[in-house]
PDB file of N, CA and C in Angstrom:
ATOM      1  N   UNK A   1       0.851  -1.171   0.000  1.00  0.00           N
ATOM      2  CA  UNK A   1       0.000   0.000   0.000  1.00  0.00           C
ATOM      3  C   UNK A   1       0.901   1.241   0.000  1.00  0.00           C
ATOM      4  N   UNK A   2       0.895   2.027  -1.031  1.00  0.00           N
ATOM      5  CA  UNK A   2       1.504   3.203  -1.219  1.00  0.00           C
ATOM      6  C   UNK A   2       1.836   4.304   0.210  1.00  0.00           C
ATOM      7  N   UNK A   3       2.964   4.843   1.016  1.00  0.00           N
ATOM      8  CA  UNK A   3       2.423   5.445   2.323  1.00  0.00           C
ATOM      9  C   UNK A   3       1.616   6.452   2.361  1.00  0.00           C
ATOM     10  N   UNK A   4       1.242   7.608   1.564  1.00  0.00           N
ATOM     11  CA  UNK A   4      -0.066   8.541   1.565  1.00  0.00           C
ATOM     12  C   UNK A   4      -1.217   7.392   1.366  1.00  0.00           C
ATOM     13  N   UNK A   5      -1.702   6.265   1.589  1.00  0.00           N
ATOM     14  CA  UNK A   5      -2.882   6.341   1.348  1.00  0.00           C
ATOM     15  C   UNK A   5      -3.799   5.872   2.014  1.00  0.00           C
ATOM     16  N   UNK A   6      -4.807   6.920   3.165  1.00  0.00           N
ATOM     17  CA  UNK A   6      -5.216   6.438   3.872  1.00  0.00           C
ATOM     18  C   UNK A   6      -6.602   5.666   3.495  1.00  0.00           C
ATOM     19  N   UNK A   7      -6.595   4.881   4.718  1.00  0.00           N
ATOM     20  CA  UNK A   7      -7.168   3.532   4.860  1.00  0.00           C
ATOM     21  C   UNK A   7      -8.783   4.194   5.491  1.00  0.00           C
ATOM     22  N   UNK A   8      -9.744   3.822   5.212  1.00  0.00           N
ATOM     23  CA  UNK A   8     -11.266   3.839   5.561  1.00  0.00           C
ATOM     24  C   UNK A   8     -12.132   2.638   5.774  1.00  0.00           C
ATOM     25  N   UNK A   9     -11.152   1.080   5.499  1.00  0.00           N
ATOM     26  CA  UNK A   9     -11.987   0.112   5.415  1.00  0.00           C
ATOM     27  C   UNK A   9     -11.980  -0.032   6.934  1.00  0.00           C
ATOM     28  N   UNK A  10     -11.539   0.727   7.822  1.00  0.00           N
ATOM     29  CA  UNK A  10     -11.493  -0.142   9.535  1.00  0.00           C
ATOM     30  C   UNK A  10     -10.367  -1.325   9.808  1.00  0.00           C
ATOM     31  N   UNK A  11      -9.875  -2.023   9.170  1.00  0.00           N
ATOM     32  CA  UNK A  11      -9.185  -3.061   9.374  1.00  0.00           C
ATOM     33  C   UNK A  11      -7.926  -3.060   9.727  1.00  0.00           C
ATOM     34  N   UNK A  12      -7.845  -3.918  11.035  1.00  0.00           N
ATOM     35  CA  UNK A  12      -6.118  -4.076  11.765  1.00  0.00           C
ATOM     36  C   UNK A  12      -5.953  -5.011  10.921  1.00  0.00           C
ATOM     37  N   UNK A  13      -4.710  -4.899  10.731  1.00  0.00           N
ATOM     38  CA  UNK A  13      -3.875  -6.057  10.061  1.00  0.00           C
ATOM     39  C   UNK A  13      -2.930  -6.365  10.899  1.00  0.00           C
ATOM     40  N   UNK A  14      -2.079  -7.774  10.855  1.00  0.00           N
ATOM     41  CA  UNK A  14      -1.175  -8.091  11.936  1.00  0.00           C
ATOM     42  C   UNK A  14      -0.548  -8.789  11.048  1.00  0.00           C
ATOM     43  N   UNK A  15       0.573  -9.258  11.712  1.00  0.00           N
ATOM     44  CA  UNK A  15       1.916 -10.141  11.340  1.00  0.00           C
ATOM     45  C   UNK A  15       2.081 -11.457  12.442  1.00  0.00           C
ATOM     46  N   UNK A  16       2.740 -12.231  12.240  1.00  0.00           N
ATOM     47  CA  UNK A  16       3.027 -13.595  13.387  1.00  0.00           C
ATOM     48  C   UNK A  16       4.093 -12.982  13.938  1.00  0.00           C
ATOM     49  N   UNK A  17       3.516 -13.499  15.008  1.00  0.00           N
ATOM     50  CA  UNK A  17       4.080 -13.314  16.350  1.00  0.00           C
ATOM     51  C   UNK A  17       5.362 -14.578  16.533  1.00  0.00           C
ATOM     52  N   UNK A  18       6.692 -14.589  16.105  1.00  0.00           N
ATOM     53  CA  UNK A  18       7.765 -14.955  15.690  1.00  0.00           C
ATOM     54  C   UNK A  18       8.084 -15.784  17.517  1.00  0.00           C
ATOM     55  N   UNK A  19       7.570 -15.003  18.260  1.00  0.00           N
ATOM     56  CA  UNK A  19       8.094 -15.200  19.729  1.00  0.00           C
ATOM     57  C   UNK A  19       7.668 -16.370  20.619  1.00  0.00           C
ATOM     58  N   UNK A  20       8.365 -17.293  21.436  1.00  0.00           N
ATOM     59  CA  UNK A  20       7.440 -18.425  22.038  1.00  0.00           C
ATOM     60  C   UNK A  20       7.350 -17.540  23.724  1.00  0.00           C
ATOM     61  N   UNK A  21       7.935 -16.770  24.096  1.00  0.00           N
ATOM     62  CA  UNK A  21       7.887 -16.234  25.469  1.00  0.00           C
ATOM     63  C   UNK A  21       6.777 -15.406  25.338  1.00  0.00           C
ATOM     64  N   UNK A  22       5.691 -15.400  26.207  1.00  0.00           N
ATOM     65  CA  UNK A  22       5.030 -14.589  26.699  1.00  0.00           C
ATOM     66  C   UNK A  22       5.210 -12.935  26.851  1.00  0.00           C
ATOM     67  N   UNK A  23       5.310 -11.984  26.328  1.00  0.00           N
ATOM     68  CA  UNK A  23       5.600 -10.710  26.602  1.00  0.00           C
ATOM     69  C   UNK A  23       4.010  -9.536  26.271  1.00  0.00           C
ATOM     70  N   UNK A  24       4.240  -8.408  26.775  1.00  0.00           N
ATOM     71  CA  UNK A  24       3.050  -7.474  26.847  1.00  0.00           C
ATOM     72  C   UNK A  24       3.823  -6.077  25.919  1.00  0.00           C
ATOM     73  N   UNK A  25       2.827  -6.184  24.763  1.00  0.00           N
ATOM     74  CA  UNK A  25       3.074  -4.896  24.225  1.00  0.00           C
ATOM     75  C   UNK A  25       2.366  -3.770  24.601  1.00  0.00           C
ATOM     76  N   UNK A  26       2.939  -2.680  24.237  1.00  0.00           N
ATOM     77  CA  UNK A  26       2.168  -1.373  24.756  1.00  0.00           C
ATOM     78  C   UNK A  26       2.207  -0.321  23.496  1.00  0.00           C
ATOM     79  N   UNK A  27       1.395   0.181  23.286  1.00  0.00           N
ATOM     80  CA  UNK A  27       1.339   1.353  22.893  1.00  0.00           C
ATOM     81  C   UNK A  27       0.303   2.150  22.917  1.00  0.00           C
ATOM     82  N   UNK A  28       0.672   4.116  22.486  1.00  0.00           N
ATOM     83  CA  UNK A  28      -0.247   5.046  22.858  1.00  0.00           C
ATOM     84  C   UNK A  28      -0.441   5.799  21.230  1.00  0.00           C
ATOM     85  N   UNK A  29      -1.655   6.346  21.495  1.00  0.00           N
ATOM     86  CA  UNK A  29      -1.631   6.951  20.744  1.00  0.00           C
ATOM     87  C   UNK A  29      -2.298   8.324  20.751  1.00  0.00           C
ATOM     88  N   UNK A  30      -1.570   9.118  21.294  1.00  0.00           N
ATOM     89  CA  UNK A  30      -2.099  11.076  21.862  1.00  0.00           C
ATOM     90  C   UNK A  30      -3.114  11.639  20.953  1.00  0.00           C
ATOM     91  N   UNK A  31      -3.355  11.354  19.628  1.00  0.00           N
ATOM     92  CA  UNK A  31      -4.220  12.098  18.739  1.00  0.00           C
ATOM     93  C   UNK A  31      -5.337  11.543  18.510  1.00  0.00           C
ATOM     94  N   UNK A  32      -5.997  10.711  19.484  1.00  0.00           N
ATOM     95  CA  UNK A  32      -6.624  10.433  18.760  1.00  0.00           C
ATOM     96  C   UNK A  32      -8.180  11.560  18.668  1.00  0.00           C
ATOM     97  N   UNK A  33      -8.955  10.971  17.716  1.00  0.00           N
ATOM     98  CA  UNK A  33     -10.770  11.821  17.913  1.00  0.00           C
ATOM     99  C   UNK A  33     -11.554  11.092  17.776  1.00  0.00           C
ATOM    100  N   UNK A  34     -12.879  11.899  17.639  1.00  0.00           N
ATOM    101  CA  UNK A  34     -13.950  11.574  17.491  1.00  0.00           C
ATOM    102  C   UNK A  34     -14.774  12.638  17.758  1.00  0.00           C
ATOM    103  N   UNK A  35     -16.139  12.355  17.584  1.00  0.00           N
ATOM    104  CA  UNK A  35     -17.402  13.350  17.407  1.00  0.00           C
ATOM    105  C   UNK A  35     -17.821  13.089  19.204  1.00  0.00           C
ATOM    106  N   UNK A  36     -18.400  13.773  19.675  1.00  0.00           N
ATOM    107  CA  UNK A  36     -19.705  13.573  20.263  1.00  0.00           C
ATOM    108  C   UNK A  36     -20.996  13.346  20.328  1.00  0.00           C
ATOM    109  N   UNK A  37     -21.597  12.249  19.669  1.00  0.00           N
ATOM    110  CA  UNK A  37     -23.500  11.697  19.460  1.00  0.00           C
ATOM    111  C   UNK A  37     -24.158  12.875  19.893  1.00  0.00           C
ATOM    112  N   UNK A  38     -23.940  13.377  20.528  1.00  0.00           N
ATOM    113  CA  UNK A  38     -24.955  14.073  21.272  1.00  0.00           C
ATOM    114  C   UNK A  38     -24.813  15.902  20.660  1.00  0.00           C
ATOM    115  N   UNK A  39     -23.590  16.446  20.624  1.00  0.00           N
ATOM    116  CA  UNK A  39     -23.284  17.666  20.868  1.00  0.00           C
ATOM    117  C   UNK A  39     -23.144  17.994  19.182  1.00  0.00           C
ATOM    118  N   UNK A  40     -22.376  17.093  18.561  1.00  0.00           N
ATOM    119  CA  UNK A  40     -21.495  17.133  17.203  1.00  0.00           C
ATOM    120  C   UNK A  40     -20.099  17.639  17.545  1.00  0.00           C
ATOM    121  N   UNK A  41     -19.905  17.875  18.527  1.00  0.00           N
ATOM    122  CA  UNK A  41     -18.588  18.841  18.846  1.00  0.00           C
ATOM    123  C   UNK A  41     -17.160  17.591  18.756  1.00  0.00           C
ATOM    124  N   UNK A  42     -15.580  17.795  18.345  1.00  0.00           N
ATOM    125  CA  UNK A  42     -15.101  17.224  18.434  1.00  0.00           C
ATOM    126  C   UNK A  42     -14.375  16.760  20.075  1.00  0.00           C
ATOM    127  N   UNK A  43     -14.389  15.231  20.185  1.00  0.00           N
ATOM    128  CA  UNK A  43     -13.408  14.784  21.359  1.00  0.00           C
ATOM    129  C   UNK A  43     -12.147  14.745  20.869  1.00  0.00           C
ATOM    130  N   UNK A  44     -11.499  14.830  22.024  1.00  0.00           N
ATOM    131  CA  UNK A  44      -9.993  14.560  21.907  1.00  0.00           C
ATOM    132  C   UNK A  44      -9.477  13.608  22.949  1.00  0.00           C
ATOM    133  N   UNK A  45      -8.363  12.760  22.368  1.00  0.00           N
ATOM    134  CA  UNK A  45      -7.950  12.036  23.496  1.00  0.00           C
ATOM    135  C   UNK A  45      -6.478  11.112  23.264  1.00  0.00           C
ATOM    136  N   UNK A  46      -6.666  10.267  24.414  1.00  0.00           N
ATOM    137  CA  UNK A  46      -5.400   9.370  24.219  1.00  0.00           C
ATOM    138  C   UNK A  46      -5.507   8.123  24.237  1.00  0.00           C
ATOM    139  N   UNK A  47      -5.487   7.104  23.395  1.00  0.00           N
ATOM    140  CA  UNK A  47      -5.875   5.617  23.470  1.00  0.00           C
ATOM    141  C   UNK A  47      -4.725   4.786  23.773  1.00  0.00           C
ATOM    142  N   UNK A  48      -4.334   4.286  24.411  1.00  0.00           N
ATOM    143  CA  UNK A  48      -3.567   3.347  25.347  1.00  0.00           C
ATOM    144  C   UNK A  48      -4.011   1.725  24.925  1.00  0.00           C
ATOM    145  N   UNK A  49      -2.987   0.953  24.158  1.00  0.00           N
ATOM    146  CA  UNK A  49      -3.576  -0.024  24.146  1.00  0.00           C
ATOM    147  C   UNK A  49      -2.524  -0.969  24.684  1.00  0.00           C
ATOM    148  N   UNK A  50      -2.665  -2.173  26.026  1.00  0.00           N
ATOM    149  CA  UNK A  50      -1.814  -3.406  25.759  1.00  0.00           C
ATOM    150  C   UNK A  50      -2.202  -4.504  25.714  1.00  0.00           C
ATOM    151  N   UNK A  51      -1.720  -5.124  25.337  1.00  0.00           N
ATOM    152  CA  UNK A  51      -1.943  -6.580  24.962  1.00  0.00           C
ATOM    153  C   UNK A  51      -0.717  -7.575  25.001  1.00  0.00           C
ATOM    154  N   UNK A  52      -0.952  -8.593  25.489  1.00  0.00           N
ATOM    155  CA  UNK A  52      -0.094 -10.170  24.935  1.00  0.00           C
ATOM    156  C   UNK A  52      -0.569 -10.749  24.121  1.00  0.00           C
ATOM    157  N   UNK A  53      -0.021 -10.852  22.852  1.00  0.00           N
ATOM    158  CA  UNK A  53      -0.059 -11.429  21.765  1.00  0.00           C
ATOM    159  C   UNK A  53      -0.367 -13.322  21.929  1.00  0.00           C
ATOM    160  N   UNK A  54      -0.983 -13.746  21.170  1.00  0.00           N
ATOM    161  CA  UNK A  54      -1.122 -15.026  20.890  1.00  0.00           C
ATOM    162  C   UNK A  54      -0.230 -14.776  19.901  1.00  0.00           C
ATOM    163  N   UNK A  55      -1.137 -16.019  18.545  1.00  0.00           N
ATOM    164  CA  UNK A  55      -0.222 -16.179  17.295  1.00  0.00           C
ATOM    165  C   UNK A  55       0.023 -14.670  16.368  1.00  0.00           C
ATOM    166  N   UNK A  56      -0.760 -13.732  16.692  1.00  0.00           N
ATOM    167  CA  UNK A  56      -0.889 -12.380  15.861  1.00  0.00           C
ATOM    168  C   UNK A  56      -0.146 -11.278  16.539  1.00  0.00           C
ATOM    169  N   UNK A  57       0.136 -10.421  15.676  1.00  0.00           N
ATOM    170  CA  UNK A  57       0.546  -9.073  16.624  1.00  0.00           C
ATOM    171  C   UNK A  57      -0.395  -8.405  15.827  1.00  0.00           C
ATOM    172  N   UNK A  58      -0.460  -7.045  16.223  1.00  0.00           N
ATOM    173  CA  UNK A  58      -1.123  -5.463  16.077  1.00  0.00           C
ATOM    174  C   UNK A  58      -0.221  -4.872  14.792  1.00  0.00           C
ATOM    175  N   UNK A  59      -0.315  -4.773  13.283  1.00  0.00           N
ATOM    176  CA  UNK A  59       0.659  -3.974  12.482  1.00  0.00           C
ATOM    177  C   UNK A  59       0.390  -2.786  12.908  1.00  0.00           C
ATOM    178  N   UNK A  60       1.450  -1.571  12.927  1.00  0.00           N
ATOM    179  CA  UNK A  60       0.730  -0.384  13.677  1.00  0.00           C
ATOM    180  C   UNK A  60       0.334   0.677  12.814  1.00  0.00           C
ATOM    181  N   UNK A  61       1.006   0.274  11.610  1.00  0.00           N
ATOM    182  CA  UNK A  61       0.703   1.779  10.474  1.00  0.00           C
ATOM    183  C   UNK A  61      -1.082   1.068   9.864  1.00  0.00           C
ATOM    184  N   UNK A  62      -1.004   0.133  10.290  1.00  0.00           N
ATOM    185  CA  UNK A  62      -2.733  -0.190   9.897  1.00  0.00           C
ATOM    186  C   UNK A  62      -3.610   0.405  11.203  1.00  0.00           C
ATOM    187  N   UNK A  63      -3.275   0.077  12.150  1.00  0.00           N
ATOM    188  CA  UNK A  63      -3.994   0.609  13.429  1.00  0.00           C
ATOM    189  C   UNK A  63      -4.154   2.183  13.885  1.00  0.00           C
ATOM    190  N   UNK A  64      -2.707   2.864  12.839  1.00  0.00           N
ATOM    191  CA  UNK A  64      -2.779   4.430  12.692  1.00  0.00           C
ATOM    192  C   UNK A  64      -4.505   4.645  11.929  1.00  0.00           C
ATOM    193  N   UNK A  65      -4.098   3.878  10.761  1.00  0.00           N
ATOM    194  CA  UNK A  65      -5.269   4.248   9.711  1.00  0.00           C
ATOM    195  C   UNK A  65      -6.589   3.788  10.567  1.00  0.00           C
ATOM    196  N   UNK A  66      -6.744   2.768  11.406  1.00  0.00           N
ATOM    197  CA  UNK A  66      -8.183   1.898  11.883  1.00  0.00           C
ATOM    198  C   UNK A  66      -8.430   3.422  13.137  1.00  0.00           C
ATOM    199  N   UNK A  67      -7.930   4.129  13.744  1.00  0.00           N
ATOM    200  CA  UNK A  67      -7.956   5.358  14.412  1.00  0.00           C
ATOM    201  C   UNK A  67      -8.634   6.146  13.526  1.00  0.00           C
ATOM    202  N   UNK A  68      -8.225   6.779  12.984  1.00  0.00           N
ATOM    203  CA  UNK A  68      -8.469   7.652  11.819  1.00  0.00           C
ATOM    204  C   UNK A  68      -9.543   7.599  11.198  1.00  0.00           C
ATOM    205  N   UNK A  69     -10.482   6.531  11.130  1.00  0.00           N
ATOM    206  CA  UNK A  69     -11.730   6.183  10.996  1.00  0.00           C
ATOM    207  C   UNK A  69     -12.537   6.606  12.145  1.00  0.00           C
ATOM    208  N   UNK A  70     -11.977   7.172  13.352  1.00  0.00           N
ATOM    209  CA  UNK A  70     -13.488   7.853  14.415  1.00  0.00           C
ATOM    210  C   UNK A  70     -13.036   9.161  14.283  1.00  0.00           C
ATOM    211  N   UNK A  71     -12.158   9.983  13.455  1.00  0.00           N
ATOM    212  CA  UNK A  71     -12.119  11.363  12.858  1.00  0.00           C
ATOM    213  C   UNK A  71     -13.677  11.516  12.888  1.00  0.00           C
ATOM    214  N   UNK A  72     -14.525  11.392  12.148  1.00  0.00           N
ATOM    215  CA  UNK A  72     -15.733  11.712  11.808  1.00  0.00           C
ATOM    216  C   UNK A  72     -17.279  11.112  12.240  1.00  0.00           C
ATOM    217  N   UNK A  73     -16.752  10.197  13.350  1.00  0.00           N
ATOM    218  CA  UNK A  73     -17.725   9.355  13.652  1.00  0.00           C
ATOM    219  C   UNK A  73     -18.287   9.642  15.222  1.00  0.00           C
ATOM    220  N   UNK A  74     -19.731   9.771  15.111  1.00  0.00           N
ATOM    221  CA  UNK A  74     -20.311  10.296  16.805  1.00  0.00           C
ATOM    222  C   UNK A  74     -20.058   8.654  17.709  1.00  0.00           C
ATOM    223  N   UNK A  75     -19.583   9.131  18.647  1.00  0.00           N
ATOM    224  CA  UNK A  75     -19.329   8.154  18.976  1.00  0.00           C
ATOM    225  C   UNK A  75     -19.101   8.454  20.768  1.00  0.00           C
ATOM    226  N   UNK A  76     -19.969   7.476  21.526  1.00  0.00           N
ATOM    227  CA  UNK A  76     -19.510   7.853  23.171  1.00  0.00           C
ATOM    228  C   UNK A  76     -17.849   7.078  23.621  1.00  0.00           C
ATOM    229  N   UNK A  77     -17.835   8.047  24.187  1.00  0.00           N
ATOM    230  CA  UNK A  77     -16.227   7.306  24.949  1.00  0.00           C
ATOM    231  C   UNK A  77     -16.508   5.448  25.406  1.00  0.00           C
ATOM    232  N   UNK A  78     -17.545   5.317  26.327  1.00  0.00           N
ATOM    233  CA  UNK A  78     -17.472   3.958  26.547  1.00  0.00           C
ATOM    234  C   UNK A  78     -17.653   3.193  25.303  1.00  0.00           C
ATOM    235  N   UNK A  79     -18.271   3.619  24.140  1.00  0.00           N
ATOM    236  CA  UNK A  79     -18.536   2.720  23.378  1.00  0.00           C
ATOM    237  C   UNK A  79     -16.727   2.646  22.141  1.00  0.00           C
ATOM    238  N   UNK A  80     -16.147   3.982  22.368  1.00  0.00           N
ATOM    239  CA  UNK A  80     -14.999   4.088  21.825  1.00  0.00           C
ATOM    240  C   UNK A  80     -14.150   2.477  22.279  1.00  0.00           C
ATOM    241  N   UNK A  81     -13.347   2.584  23.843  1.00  0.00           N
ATOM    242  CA  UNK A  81     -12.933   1.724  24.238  1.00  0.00           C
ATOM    243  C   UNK A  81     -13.323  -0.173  24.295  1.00  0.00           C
ATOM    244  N   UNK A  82     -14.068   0.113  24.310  1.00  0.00           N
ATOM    245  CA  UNK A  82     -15.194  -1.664  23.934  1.00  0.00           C
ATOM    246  C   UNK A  82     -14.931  -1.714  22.303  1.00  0.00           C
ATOM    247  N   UNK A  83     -15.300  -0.809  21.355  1.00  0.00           N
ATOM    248  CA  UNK A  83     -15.040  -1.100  20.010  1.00  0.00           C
ATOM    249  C   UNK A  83     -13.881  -1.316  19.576  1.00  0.00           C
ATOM    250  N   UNK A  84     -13.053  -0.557  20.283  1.00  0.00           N
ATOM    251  CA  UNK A  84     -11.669  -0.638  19.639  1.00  0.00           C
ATOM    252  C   UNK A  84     -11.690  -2.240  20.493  1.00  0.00           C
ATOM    253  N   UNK A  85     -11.317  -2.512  21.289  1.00  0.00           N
ATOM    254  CA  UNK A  85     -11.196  -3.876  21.949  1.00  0.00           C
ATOM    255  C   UNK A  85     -11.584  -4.797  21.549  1.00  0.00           C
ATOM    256  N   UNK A  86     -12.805  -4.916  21.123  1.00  0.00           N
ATOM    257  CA  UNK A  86     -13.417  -5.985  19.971  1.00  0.00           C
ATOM    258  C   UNK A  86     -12.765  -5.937  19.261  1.00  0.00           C
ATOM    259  N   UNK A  87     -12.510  -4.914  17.652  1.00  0.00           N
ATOM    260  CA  UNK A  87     -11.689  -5.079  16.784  1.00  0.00           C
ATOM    261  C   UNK A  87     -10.367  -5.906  17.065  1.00  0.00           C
ATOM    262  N   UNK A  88      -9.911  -5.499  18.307  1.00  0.00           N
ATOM    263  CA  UNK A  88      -8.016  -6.181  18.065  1.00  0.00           C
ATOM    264  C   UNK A  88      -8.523  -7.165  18.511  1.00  0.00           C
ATOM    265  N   UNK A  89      -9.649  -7.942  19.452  1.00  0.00           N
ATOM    266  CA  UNK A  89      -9.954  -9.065  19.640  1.00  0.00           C
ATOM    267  C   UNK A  89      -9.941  -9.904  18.642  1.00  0.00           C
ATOM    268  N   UNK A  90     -10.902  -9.442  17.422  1.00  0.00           N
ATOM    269  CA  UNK A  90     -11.485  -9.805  16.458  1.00  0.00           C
ATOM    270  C   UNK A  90     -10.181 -10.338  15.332  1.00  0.00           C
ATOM    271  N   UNK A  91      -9.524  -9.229  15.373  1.00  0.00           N
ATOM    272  CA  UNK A  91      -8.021  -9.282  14.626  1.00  0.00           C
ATOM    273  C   UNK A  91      -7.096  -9.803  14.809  1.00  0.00           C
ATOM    274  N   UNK A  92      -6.629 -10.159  16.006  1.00  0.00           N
ATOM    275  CA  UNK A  92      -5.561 -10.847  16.272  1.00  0.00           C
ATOM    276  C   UNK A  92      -5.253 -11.608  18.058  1.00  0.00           C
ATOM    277  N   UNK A  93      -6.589 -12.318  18.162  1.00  0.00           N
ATOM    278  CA  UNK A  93      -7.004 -13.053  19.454  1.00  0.00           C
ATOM    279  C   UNK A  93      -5.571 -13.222  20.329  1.00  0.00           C
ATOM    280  N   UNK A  94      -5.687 -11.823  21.247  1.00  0.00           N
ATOM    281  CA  UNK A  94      -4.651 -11.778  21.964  1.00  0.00           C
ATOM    282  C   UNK A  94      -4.890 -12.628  23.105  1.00  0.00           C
ATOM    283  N   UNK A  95      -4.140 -13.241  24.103  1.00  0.00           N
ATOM    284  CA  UNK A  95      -4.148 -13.813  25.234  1.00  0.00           C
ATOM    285  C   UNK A  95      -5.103 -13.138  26.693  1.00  0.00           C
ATOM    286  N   UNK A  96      -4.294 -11.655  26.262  1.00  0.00           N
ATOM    287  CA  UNK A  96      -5.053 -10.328  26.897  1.00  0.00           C
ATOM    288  C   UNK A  96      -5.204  -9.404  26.583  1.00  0.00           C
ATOM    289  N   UNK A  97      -5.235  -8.372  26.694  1.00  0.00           N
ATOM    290  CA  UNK A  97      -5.797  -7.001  26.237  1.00  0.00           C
ATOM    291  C   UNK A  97      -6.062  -6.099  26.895  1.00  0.00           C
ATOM    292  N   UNK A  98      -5.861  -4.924  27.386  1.00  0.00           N
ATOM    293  CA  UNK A  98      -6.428  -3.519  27.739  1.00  0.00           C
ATOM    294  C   UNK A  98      -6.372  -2.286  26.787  1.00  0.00           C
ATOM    295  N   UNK A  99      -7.803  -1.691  26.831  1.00  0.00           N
ATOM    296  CA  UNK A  99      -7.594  -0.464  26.302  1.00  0.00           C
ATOM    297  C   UNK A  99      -8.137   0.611  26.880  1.00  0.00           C
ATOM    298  N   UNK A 100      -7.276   1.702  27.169  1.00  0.00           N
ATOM    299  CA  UNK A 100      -7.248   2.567  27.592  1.00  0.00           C
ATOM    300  C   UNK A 100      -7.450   3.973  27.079  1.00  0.00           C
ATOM    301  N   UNK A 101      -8.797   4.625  27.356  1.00  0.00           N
ATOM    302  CA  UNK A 101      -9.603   6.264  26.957  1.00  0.00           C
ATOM    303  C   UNK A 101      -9.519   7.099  27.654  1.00  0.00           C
ATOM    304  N   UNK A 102      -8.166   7.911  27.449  1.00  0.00           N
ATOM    305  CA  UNK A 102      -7.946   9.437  28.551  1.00  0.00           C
ATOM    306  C   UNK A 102      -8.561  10.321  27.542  1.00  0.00           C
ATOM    307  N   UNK A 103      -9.656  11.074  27.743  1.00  0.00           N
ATOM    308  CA  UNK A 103      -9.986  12.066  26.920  1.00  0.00           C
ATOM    309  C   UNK A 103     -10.010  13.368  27.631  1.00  0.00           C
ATOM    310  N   UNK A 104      -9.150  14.211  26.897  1.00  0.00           N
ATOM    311  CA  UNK A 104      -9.303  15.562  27.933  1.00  0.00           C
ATOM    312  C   UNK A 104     -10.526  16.162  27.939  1.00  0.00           C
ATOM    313  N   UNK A 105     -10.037  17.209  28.761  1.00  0.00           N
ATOM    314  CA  UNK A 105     -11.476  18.160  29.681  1.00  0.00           C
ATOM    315  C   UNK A 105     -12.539  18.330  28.842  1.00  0.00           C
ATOM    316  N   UNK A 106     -13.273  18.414  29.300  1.00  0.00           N
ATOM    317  CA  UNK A 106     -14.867  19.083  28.654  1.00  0.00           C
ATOM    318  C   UNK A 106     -15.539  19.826  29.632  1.00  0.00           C
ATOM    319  N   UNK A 107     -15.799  20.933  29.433  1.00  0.00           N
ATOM    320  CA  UNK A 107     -16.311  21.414  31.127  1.00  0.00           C
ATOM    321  C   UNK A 107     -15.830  21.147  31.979  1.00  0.00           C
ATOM    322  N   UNK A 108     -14.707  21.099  32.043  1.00  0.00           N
ATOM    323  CA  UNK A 108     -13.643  21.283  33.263  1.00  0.00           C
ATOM    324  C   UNK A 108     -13.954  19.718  33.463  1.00  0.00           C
ATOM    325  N   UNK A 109     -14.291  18.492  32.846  1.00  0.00           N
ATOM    326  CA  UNK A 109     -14.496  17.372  33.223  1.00  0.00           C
ATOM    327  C   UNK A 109     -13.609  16.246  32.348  1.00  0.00           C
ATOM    328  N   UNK A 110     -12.665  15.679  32.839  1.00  0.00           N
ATOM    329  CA  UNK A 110     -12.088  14.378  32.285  1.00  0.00           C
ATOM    330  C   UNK A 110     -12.511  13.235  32.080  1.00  0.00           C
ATOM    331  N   UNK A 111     -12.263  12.264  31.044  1.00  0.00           N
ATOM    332  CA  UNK A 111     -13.008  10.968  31.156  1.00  0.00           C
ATOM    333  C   UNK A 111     -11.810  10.035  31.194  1.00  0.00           C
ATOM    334  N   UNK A 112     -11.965   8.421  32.005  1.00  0.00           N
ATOM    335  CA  UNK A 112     -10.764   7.782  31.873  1.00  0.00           C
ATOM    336  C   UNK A 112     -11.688   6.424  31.561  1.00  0.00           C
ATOM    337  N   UNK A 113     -11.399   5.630  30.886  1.00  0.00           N
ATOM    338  CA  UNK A 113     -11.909   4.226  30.663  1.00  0.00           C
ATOM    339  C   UNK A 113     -11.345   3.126  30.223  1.00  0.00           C
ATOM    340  N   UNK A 114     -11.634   2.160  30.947  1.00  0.00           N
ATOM    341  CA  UNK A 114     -10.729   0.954  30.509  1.00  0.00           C
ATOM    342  C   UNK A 114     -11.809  -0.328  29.970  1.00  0.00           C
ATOM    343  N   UNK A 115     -11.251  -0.800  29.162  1.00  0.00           N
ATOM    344  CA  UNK A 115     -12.176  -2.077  28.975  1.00  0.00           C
ATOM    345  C   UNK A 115     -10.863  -3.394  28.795  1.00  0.00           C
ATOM    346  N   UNK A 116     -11.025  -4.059  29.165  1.00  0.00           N
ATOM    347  CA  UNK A 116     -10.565  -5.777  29.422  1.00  0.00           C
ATOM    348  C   UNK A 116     -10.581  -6.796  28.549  1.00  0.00           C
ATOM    349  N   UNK A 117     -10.146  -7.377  28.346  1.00  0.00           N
ATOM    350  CA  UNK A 117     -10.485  -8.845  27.476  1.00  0.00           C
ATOM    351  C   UNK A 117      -9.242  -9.879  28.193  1.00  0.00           C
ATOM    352  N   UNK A 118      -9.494 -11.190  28.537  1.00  0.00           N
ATOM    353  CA  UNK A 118      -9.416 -12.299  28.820  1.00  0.00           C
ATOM    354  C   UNK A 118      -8.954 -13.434  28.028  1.00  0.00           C
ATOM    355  N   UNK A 119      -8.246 -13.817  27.328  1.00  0.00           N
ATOM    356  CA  UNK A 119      -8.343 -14.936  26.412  1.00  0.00           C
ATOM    357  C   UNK A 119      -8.921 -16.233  26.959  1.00  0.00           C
TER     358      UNK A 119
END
């Protein structure tokens, strides 16, 4: 895939997980958005994701683009964190999983959310 060209289908893509030891990846990502359902106004925030890999990992320049898809989409914070979590569930059946929704202030009000997965 050419590097200007962003992605709209939603889809993580992953690679094999080369490794037999157990380890926890991490990563953040500060930009992310989205709409507000309710207001139209834009959120802002920070998505935190880790996971232990099974047979798949997370490719990340696909997971840039699978972000980039709630640019324009109303969407509540709890339902942000659960969706994204499904997807990498869905994508690459990690062992475990957390994802993590710091969204800054709104009326002087912060939101923090975590959602879980279990293998």
């Amino acid at each position: 895939m050419p590097e200007n060209t962003y992605r709209t289908d939603g889809t993580i893509d992953s690679f094999e997980n080369r490794q037999s030891r157990e380890y926890e990846i991490e990563f953040t990502a500060p930009e992310f958005t989205s709409v507000c359902p309710m207001t139209g106004q834009p959120d802002f925030g920070t998505i935190v994701v880790r996971y232990v890999p099974g047979t798949r990992c997370i490719e990340l320049r696909s997971f840039k683009y699978y972000l980039f898809g709630y640019r324009n989409r109303g969407i509540f914070y709890e339902d942000v964190v659960n969706a994204v979590l499904d997807d990498i569930v869905a994508a690459v059946a990690p062992k475990r999983a957390t994802v993590i929704a710091e969204m800054n202030s709104r009326g002087g009000i912060t939101a923090r959310m975590t959602a879980t997965h279990e293998g």
